[in-house]
Protein backbone atom coordinates (compact mmCIF):
# COMPACT_ATOMS: atom_id res chain seq x y z
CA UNK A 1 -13.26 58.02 -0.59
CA UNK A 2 -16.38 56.22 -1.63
CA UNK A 3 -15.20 55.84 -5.50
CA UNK A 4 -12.04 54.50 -3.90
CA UNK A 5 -13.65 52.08 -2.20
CA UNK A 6 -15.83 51.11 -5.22
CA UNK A 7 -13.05 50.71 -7.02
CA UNK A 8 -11.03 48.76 -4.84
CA UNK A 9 -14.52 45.98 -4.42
CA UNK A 10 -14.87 45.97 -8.10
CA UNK A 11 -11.15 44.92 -8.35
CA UNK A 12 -11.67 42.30 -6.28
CA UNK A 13 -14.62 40.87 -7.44
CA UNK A 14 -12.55 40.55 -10.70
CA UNK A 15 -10.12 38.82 -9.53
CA UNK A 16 -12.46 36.25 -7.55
CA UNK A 17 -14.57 35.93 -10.72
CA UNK A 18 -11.19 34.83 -12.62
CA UNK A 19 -9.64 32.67 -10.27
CA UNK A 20 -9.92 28.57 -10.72
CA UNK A 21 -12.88 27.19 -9.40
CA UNK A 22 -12.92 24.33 -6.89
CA UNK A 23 -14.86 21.48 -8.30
CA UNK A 24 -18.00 20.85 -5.77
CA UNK A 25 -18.21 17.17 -6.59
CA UNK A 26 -14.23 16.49 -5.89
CA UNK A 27 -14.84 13.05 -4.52
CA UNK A 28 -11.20 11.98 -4.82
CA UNK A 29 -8.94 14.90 -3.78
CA UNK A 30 -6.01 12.42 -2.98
CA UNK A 31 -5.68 10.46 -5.85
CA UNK A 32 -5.83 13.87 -8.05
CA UNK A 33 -3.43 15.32 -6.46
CA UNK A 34 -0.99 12.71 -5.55
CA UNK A 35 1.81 12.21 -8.16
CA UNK A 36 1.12 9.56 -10.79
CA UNK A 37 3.22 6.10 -9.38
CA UNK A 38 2.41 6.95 -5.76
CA UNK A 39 -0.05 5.34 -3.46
CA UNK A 40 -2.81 8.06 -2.69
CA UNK A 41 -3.13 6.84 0.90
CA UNK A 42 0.34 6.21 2.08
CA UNK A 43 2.39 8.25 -0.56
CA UNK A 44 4.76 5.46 -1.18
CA UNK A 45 5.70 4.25 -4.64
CA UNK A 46 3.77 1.71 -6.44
CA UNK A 47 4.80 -1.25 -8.61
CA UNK A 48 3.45 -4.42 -9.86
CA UNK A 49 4.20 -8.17 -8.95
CA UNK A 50 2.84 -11.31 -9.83
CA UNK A 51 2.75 -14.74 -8.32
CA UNK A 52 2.91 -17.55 -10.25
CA UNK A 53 1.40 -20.69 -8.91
CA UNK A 54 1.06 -23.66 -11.29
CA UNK A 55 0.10 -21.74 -14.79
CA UNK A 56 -1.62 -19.09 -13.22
CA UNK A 57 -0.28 -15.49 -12.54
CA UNK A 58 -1.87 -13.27 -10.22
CA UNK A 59 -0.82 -9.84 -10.74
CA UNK A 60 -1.25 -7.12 -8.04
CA UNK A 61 -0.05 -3.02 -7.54
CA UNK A 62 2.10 -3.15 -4.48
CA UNK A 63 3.49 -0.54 -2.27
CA UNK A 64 6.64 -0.32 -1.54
CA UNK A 65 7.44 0.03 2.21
CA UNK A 66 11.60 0.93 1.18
CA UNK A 67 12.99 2.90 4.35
CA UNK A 68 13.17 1.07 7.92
CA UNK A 69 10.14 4.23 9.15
CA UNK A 70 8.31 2.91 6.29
CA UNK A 71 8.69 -0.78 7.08
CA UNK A 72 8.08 0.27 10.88
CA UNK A 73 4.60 1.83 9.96
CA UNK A 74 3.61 -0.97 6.82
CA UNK A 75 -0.10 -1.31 7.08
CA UNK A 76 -1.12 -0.21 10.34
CA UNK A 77 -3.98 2.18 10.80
CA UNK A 78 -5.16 1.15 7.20
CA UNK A 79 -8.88 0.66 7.04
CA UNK A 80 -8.73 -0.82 3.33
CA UNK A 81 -7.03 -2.77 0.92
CA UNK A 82 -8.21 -3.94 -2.53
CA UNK A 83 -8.42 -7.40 -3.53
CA UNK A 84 -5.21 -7.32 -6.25
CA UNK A 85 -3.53 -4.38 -3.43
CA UNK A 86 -0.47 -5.26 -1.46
CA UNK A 87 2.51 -3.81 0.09
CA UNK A 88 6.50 -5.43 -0.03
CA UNK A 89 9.07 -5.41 2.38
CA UNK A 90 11.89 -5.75 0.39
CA UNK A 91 15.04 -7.49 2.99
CA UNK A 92 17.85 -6.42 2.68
CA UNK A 93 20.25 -8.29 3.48
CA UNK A 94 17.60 -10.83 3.35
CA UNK A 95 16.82 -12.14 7.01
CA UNK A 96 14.67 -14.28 9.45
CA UNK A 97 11.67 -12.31 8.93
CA UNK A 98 9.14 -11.82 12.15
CA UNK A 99 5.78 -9.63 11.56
CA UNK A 100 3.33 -8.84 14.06
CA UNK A 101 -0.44 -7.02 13.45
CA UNK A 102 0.33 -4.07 16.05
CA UNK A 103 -2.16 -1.15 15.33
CA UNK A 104 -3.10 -3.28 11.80
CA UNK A 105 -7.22 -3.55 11.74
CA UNK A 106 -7.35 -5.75 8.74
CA UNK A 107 -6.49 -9.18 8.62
CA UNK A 108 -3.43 -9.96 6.40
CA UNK A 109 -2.07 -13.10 4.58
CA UNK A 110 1.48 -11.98 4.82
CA UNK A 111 3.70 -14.32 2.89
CA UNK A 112 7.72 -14.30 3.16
CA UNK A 113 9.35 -14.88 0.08
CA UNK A 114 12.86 -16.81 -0.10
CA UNK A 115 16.21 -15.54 -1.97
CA UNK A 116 15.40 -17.86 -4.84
CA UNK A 117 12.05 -15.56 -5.01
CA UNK A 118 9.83 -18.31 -4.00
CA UNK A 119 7.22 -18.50 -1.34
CA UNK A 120 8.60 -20.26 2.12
CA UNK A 121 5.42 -19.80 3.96
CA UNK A 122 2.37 -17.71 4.48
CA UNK A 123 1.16 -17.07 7.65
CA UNK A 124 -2.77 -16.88 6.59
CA UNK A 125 -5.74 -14.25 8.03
CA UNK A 126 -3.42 -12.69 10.89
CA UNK A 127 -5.31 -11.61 13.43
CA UNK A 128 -5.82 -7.41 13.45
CA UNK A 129 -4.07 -5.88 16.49
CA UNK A 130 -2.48 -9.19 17.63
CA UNK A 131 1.15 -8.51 18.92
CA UNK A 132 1.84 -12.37 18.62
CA UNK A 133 5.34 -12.50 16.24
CA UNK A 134 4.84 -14.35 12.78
CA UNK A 135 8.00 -15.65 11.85
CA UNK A 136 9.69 -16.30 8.50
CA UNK A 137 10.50 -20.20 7.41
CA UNK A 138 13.90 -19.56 6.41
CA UNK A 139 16.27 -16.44 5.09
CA UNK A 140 13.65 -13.74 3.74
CA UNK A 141 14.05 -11.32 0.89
CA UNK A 142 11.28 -9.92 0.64
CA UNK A 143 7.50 -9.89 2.86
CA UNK A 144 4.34 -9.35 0.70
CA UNK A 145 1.50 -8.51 2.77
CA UNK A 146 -2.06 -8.86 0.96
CA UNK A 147 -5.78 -8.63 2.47
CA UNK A 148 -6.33 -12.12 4.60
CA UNK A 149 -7.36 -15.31 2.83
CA UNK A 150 -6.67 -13.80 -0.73
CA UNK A 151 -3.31 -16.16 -0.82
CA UNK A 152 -5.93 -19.20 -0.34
CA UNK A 153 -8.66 -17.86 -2.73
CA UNK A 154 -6.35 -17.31 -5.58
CA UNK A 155 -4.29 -21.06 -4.50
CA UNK A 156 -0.91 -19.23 -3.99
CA UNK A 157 0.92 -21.27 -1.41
CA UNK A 158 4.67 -22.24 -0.38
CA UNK A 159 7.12 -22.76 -3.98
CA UNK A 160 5.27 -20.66 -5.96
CA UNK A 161 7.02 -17.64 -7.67
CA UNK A 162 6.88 -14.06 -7.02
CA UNK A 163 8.05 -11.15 -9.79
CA UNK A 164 8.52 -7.48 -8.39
């Protein structure tokens, strides 16, 4: 009975001894494991877009908020967001547009892009949590929401062009 046992222990020490290893110093578990393309946080795609204002071109890595659960849920609960981060809305059948900051603790610029792919207005630093509607200037095809008072930092405003 007792070499039984002593065999059975030895067994398993070999197979601890050769199984992988987790790394003590994993610091970023999520962005290892979540598939390359894929936001590590929210698990939705990610693309780029620029904005083009004058001859500049501001280039950020968007998220991509496809499904109407996704668009329902867009930033809220989100304690971060980079300085060249975003997420789209894409519209369609592009629409009147109308945002609020429900359950959103960061202040937003979110700026509604037209059919022609040009800015028709951003509505600037939202206020986090506010439940006040922020409307669309005209038919929307798309909503790009990026951290508040990057839009004004970076002098994108209303005409300018946006790539996704």
């Amino acid at each position: 009975m007792i070499a039984r046992f002593a065999a059975l222990l030895a067994a398993s020490l070999f197979l601890i001894a050769c199984s992988p290893q987790q790394s003590a110093d994993r610091t970023s578990s999520l962005a290892t494991e979540t598939p390359r393309g894929l936001h590590p946080e929210s698990g939705l795609k990610v693309i780029p877009l620029t904005v083009t204002s004058g001859t500049a071109v501001h280039s950020f890595q968007v998220e991509v908020a496809a499904s109407a659960e996704e668009q329902r849920k867009g930033l809220m609960f989100r304690a971060r967001l980079g300085p060249n981060e975003g997420m789209i809305f894409p519209r369609n059948p592009p629409d009147l547009a109308s945002f609020w900051m429900k359950n959103t603790p960061l202040p937003l610029d979110i700026i509604f892009v037209g059919e022609d792919r040009k800015i028709l207005n951003i509505a600037a630093n939202t206020v986090p949590y506010s439940l006040d509607s922020v409307p669309a200037a005209g038919l929307t095809a798309l909503v790009l929401e990026i951290p508040g008072g990057r839009a004004a930092e970076l002098g994108i405003e209303p005409g300018d062009s946006v790539e996704w």
